[in-house]
Protein backbone atom coordinates (compact mmCIF):
# COMPACT_ATOMS: atom_id res chain seq x y z
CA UNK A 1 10.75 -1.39 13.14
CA UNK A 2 8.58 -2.75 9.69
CA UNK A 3 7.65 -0.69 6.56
CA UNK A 4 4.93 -3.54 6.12
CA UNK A 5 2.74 -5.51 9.02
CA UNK A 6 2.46 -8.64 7.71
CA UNK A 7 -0.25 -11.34 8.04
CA UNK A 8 -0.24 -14.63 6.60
CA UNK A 9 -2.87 -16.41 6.04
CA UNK A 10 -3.39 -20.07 4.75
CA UNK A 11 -4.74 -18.32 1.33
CA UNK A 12 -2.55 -15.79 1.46
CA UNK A 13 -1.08 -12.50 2.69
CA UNK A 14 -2.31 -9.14 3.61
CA UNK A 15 0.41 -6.19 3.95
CA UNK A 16 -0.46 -3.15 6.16
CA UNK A 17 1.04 0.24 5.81
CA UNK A 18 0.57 3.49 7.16
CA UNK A 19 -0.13 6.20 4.72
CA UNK A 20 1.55 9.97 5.89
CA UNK A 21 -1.19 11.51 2.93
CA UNK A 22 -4.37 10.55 5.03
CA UNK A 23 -3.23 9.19 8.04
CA UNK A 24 -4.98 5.74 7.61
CA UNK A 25 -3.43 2.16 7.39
CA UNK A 26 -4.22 0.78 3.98
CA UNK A 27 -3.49 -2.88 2.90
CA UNK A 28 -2.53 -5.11 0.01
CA UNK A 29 -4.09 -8.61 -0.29
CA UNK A 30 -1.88 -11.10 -1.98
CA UNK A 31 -3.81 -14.24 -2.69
CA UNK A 32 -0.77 -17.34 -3.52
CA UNK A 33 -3.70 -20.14 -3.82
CA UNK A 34 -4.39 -19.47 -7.38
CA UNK A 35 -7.60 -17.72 -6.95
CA UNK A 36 -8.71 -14.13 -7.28
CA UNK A 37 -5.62 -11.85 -7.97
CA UNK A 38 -5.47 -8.45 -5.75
CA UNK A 39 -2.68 -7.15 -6.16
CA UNK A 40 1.71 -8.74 -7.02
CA UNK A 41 3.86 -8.44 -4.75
CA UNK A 42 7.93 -8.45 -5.62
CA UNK A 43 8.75 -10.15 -2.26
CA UNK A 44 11.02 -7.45 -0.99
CA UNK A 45 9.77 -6.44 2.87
CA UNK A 46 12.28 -3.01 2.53
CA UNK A 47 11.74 -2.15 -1.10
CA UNK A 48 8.26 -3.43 -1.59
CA UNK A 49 6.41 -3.24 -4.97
CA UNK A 50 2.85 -3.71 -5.33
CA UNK A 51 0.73 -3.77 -8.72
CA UNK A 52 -1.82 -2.18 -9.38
CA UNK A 53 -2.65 0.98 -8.49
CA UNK A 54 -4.22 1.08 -4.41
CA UNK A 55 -7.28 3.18 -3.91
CA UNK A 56 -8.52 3.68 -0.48
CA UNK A 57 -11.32 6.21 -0.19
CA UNK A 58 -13.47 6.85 2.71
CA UNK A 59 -16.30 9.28 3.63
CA UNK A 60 -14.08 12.67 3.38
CA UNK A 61 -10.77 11.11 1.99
CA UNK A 62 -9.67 9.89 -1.02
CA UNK A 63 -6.20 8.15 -1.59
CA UNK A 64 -4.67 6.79 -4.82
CA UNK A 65 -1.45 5.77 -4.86
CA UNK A 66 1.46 3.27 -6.54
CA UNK A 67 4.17 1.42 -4.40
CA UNK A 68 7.33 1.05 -5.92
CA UNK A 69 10.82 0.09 -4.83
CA UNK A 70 9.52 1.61 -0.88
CA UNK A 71 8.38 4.89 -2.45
CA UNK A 72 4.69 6.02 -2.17
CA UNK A 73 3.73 7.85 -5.51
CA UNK A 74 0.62 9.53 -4.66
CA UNK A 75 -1.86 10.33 -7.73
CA UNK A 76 -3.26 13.40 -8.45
CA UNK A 77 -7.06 12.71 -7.89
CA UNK A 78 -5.70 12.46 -3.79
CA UNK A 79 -7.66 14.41 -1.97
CA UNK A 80 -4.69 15.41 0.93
CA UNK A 81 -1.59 17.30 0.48
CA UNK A 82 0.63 14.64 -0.72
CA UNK A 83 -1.29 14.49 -4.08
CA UNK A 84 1.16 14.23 -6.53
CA UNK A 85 4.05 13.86 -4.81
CA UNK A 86 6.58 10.78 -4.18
CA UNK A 87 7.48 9.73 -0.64
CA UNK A 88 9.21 7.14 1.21
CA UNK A 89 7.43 4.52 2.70
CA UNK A 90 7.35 5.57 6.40
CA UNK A 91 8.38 3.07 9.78
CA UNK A 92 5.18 1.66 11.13
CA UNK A 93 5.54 2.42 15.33
C-alpha cells in the first residue's frame, strides 16, 4: 500500500492522494523541466512534503491544506470537519 499514486510524466510528476476531510483525491504537479513551478516536492514517498499551500475546492467543498513530513494540516477556511486539525496522511486502497 502507497500514501502517494505516482505518475511520471516526461515533464514531470503528478502525486495523488486521498483526502479523509472531503473524501476527494487531490494532486500535486511537480514540473522537473524547468518550466512553470506547481508545487516542491522533498522526494520522500513516506514522509512527503509539498510547498505551497494545496487548495482544492469544488461546487459544495472547499479544502485547504499543507503537507508536511506525511501529516495533512488542514486550514481553517475548510469547509469539512477536519478544518483545523492535523492528520496523517492516510493508505490509498
Amino acid at each position: 500500500m502507497s500514501k502517494l499514486v505516482v505518475r511520471s510524466l516526461p515533464w514531470g510528476s503528478f502525486y495523488r492522494f486521498s483526502c479523509p476531510g472531503c473524501k476527494h483525491d487531490h494532486v500535486y504537479t511537480v514540473r522537473t523541466d524547468g518550466k512553470e513551478v506547481c508545487w516542491s516536492f522533498n522526494g520522500d514517498l513516506d514522509h512527503p512534503t509539498f510547498s505551497p499551500s494545496l487548495l482544492n475546492t469544488t461546487e459544495t467543498t472547499r479544502c485547504h491544506l499543507f503537507l508536511t513530513d506525511g501529516k495533512l494540516q488542514f486550514l481553517g477556511d475548510c469547509t469539512h470537519h477536519l478544518a483545523g486539525q492535523t492528520v496523517d496522511l492516510p493508505y490509498i486502497d
